[in-house]
PDB file of N, CA and C in Angstrom:
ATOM      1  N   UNK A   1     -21.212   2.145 -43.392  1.00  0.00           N
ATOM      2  CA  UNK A   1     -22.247   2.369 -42.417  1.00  0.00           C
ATOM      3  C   UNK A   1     -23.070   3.571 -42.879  1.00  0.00           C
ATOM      4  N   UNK A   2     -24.663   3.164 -42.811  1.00  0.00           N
ATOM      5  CA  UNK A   2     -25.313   4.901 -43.128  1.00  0.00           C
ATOM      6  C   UNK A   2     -25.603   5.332 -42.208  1.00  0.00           C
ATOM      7  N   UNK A   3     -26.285   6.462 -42.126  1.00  0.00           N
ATOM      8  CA  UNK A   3     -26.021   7.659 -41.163  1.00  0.00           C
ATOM      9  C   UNK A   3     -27.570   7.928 -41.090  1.00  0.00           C
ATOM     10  N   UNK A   4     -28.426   8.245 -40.348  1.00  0.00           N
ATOM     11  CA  UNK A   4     -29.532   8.597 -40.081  1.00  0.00           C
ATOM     12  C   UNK A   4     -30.015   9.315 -38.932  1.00  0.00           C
ATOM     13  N   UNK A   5     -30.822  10.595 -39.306  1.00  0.00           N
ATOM     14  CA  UNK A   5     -31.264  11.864 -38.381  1.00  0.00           C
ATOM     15  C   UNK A   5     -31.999  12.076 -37.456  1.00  0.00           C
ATOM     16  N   UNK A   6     -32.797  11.042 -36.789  1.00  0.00           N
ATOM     17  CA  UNK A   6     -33.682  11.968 -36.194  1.00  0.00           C
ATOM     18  C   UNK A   6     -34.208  12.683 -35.027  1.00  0.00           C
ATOM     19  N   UNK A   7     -35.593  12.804 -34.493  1.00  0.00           N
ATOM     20  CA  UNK A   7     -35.468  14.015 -33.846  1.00  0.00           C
ATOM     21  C   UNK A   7     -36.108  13.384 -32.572  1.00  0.00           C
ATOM     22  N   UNK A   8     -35.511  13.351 -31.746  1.00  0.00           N
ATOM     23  CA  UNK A   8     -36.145  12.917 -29.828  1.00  0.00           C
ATOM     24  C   UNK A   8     -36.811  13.870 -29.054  1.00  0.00           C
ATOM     25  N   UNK A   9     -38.027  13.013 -28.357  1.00  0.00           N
ATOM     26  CA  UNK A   9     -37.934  14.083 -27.627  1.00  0.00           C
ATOM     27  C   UNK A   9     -37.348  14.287 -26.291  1.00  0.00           C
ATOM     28  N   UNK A  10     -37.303  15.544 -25.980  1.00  0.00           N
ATOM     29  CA  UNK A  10     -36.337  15.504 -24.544  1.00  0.00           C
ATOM     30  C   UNK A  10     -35.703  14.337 -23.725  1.00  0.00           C
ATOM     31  N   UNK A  11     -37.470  13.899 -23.069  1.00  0.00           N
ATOM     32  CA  UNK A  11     -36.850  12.504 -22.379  1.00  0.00           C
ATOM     33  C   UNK A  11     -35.996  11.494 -22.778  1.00  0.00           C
ATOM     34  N   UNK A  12     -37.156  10.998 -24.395  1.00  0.00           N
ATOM     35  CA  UNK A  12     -35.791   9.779 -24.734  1.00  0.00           C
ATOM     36  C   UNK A  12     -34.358  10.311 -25.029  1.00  0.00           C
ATOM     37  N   UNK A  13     -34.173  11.652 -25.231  1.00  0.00           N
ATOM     38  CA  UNK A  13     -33.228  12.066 -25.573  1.00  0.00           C
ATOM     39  C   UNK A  13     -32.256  11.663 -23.883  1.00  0.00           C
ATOM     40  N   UNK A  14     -32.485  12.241 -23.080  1.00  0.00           N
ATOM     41  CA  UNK A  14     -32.375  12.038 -21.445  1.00  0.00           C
ATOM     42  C   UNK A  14     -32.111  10.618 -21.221  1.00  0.00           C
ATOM     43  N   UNK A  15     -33.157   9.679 -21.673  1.00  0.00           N
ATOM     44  CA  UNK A  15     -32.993   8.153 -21.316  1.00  0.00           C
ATOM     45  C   UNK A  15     -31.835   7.278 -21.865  1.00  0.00           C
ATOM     46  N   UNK A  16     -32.007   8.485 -23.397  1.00  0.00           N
ATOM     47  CA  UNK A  16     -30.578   7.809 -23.755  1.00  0.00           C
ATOM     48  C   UNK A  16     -29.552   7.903 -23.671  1.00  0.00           C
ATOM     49  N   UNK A  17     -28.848   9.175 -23.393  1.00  0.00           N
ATOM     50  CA  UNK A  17     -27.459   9.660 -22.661  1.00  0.00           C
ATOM     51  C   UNK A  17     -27.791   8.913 -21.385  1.00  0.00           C
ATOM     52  N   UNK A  18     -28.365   8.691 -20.419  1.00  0.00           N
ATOM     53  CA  UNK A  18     -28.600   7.685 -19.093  1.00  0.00           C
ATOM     54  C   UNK A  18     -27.881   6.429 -19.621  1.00  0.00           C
ATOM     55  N   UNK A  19     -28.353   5.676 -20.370  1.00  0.00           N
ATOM     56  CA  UNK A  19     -28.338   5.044 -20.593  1.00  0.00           C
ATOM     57  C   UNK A  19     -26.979   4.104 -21.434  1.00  0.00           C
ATOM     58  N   UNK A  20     -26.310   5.378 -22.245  1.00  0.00           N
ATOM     59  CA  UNK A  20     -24.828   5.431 -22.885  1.00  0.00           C
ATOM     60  C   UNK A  20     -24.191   5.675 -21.835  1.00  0.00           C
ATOM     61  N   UNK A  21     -24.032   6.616 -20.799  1.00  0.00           N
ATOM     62  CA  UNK A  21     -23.183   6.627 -19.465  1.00  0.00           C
ATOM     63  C   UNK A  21     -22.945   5.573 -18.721  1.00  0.00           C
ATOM     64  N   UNK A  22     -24.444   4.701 -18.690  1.00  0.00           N
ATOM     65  CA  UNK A  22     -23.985   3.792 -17.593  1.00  0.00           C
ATOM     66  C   UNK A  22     -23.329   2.477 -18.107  1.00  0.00           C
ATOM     67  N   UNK A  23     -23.639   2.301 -19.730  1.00  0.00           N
ATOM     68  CA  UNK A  23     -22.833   0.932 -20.208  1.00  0.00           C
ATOM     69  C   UNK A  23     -21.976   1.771 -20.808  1.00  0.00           C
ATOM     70  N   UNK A  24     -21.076   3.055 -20.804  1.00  0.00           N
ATOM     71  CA  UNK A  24     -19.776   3.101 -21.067  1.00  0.00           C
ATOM     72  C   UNK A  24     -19.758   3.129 -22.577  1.00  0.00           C
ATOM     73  N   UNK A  25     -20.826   4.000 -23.465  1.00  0.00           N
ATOM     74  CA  UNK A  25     -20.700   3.894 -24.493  1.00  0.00           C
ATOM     75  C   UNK A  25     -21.446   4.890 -24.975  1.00  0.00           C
ATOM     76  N   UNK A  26     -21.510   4.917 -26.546  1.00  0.00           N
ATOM     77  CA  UNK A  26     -21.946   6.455 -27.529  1.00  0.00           C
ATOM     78  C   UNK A  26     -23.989   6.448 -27.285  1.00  0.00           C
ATOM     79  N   UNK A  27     -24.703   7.119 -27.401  1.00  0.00           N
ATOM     80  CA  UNK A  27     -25.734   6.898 -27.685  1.00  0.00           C
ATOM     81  C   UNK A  27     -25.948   6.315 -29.268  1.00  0.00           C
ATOM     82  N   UNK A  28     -24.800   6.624 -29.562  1.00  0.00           N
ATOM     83  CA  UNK A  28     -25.697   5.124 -31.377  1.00  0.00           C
ATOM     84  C   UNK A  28     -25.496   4.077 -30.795  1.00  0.00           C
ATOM     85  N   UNK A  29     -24.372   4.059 -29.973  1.00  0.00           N
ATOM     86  CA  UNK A  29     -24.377   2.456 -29.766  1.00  0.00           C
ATOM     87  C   UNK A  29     -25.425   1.618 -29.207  1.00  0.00           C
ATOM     88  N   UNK A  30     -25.851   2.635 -28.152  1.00  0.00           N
ATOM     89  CA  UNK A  30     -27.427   2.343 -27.618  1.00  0.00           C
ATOM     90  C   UNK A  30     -28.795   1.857 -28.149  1.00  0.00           C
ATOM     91  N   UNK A  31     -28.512   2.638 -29.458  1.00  0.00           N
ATOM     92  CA  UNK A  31     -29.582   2.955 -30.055  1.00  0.00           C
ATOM     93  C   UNK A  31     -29.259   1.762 -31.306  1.00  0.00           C
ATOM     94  N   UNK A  32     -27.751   0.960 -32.073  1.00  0.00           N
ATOM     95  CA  UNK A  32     -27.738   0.121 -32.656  1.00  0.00           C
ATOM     96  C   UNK A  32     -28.456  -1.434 -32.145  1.00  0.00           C
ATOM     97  N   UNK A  33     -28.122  -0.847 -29.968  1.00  0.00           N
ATOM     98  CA  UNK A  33     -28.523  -2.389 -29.772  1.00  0.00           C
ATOM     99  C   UNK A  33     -29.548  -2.506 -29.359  1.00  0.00           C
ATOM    100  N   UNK A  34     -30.300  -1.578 -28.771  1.00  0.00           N
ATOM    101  CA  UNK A  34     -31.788  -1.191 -28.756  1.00  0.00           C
ATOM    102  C   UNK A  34     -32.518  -2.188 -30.161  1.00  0.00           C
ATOM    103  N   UNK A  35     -32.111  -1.619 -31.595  1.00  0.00           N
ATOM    104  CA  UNK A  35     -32.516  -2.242 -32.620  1.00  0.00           C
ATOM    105  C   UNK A  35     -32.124  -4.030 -32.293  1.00  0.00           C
ATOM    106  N   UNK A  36     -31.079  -4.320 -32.586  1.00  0.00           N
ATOM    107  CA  UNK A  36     -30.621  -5.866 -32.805  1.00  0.00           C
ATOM    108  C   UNK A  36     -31.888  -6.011 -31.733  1.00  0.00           C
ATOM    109  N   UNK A  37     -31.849  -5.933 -30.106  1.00  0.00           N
ATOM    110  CA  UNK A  37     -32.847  -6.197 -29.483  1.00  0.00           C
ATOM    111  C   UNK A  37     -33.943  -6.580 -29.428  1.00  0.00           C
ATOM    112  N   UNK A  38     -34.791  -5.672 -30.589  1.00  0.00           N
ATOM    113  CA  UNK A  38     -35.968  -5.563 -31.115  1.00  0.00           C
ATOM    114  C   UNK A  38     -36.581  -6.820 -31.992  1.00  0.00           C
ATOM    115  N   UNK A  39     -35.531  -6.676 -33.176  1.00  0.00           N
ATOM    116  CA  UNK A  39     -35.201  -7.482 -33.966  1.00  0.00           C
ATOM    117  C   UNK A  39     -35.224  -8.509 -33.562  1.00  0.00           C
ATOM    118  N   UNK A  40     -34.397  -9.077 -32.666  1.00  0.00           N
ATOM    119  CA  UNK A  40     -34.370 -10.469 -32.071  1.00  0.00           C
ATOM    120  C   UNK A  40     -36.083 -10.800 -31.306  1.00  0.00           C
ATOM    121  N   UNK A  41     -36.237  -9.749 -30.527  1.00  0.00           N
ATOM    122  CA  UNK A  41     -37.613  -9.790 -30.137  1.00  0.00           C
ATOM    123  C   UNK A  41     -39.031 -10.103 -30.830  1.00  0.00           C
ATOM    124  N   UNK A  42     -38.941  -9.338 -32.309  1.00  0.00           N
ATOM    125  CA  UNK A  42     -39.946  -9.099 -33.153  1.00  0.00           C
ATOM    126  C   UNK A  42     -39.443 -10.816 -33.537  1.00  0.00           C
ATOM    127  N   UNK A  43     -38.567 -11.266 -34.249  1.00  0.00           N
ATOM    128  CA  UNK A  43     -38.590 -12.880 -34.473  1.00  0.00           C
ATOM    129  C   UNK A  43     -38.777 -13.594 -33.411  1.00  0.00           C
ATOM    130  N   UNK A  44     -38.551 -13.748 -32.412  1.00  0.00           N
ATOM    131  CA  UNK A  44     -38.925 -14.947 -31.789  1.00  0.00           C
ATOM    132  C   UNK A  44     -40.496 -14.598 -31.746  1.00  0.00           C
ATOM    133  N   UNK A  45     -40.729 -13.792 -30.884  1.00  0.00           N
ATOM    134  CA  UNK A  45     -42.095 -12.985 -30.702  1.00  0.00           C
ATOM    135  C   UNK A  45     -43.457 -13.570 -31.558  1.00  0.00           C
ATOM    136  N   UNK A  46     -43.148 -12.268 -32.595  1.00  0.00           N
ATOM    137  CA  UNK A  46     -44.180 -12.340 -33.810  1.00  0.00           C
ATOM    138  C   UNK A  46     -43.932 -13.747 -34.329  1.00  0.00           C
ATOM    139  N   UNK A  47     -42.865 -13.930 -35.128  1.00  0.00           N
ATOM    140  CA  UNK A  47     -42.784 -14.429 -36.317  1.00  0.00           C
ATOM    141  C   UNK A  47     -42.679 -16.253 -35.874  1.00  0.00           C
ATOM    142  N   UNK A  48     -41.979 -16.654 -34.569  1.00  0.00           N
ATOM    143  CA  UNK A  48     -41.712 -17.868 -34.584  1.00  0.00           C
ATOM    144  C   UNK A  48     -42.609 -18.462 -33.419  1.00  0.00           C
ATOM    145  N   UNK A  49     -43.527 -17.226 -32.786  1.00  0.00           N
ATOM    146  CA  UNK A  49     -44.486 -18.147 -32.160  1.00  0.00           C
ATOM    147  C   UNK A  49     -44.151 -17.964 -30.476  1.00  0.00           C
ATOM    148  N   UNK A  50     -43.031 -17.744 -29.959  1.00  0.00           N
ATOM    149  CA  UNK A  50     -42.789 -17.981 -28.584  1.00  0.00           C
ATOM    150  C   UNK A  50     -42.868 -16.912 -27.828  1.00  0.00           C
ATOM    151  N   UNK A  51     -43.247 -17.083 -26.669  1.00  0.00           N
ATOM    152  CA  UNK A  51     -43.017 -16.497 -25.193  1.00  0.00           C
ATOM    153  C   UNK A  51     -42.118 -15.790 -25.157  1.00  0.00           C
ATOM    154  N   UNK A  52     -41.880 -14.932 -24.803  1.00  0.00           N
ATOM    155  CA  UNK A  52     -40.519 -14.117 -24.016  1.00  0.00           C
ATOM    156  C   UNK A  52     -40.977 -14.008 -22.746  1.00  0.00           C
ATOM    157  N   UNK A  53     -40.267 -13.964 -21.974  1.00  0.00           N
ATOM    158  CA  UNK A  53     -40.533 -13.523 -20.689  1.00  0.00           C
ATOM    159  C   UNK A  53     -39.558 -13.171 -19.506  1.00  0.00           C
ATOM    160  N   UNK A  54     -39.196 -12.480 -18.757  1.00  0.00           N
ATOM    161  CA  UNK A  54     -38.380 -12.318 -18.070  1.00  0.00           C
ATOM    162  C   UNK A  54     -38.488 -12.676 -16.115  1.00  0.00           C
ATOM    163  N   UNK A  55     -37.237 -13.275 -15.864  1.00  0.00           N
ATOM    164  CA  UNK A  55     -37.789 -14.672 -15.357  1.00  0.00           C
ATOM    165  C   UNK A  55     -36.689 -14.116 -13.689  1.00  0.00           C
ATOM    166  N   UNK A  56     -37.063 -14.543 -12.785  1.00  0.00           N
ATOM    167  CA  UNK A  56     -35.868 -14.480 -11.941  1.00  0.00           C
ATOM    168  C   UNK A  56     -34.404 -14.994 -12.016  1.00  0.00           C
ATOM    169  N   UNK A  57     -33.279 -13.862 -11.668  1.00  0.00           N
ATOM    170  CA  UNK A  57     -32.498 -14.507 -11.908  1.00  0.00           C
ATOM    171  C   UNK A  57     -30.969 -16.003 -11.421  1.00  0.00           C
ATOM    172  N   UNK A  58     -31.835 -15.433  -9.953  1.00  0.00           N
ATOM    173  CA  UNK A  58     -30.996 -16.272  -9.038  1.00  0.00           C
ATOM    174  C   UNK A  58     -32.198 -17.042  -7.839  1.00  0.00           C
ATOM    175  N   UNK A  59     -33.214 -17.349  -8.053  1.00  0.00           N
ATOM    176  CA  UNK A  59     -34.661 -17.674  -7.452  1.00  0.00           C
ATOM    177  C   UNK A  59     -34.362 -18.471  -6.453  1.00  0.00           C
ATOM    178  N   UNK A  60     -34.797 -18.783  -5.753  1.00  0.00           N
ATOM    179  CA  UNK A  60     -34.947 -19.127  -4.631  1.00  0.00           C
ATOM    180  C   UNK A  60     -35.381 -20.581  -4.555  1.00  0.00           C
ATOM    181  N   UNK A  61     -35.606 -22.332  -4.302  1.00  0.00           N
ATOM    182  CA  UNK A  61     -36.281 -22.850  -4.400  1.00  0.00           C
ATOM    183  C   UNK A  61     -38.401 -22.867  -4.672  1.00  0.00           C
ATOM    184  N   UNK A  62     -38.315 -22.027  -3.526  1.00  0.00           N
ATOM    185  CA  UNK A  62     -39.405 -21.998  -3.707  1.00  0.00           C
ATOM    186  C   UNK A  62     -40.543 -21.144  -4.757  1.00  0.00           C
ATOM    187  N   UNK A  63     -39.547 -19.958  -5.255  1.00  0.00           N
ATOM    188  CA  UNK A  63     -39.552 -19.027  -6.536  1.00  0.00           C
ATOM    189  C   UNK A  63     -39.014 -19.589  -7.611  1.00  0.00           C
ATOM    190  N   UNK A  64     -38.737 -21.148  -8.026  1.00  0.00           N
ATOM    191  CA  UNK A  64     -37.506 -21.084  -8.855  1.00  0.00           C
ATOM    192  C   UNK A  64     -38.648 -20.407 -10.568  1.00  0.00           C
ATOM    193  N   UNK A  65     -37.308 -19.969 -11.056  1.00  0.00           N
ATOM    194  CA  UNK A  65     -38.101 -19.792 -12.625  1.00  0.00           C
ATOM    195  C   UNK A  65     -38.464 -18.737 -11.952  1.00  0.00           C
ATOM    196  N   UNK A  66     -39.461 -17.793 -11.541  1.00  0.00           N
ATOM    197  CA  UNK A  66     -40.348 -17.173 -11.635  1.00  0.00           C
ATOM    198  C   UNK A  66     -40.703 -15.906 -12.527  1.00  0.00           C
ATOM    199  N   UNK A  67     -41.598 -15.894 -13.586  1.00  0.00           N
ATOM    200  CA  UNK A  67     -41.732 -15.187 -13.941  1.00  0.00           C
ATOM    201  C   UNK A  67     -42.136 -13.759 -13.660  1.00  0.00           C
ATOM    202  N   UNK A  68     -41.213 -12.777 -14.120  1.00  0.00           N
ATOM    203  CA  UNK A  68     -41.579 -11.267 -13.703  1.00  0.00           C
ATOM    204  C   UNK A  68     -42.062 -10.421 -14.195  1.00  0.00           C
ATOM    205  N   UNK A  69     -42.280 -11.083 -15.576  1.00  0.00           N
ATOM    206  CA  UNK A  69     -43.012  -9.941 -16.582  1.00  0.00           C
ATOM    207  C   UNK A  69     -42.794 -10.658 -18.067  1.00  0.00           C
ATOM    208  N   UNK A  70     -43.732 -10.917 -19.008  1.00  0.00           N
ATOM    209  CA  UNK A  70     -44.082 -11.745 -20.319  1.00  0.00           C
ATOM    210  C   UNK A  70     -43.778 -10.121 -21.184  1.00  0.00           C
ATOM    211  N   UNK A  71     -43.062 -10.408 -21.872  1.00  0.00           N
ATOM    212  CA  UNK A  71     -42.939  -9.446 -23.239  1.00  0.00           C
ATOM    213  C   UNK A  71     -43.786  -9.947 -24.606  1.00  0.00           C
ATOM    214  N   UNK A  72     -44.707  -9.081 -24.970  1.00  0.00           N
ATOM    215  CA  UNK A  72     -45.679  -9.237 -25.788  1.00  0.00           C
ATOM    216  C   UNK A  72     -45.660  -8.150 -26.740  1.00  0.00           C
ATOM    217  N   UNK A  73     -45.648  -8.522 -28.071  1.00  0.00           N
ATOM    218  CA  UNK A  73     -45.199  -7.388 -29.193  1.00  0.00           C
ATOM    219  C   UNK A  73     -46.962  -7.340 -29.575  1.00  0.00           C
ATOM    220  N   UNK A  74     -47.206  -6.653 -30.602  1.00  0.00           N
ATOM    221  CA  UNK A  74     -48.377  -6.584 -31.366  1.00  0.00           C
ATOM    222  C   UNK A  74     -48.132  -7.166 -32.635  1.00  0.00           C
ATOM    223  N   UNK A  75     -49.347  -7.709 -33.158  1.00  0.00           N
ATOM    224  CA  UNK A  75     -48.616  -8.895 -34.365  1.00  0.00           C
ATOM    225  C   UNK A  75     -49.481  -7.858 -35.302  1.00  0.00           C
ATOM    226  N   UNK A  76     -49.040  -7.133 -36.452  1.00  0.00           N
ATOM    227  CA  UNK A  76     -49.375  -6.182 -37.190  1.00  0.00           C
ATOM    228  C   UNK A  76     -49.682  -6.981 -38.837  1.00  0.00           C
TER     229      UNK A  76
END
């Protein structure tokens, strides 16, 4: 495994101990799945063309599906 330095500022520093506390784990770990995340994101996203979107999760008939927010990368 390599090892890499760098420098946060305060907040994300803040968001990310938040964030290791509440799933019970290190801030690399956070920060390994933060990446895979991305990763998975940037391919479907960019590279293969599709939608992401985040959707309700227990909807209602008349809500079913409903979308709550489309995740949109920048295609560089």
């Amino acid at each position: 495994m390599s090892r890499l330095t760098i420098d946060l500022p305060q907040r994300a520093d803040e968001a990310l101990a938040e964030l290791a506390k509440k799933n019970h784990t290190s801030k690399a770990e956070i920060v390994r799945r933060a990446l895979a995340l991305f990763k998975y994101v940037q391919e479907e996203s960019v590279e293969k063309g599709h939608q992401l979107s985040i959707r309700e999760r227990d909807p209602s008939p008349e809500q079913e599906g409903r979308i709550l927010r489309d995740i949109v990368l920048p295609q560089y």
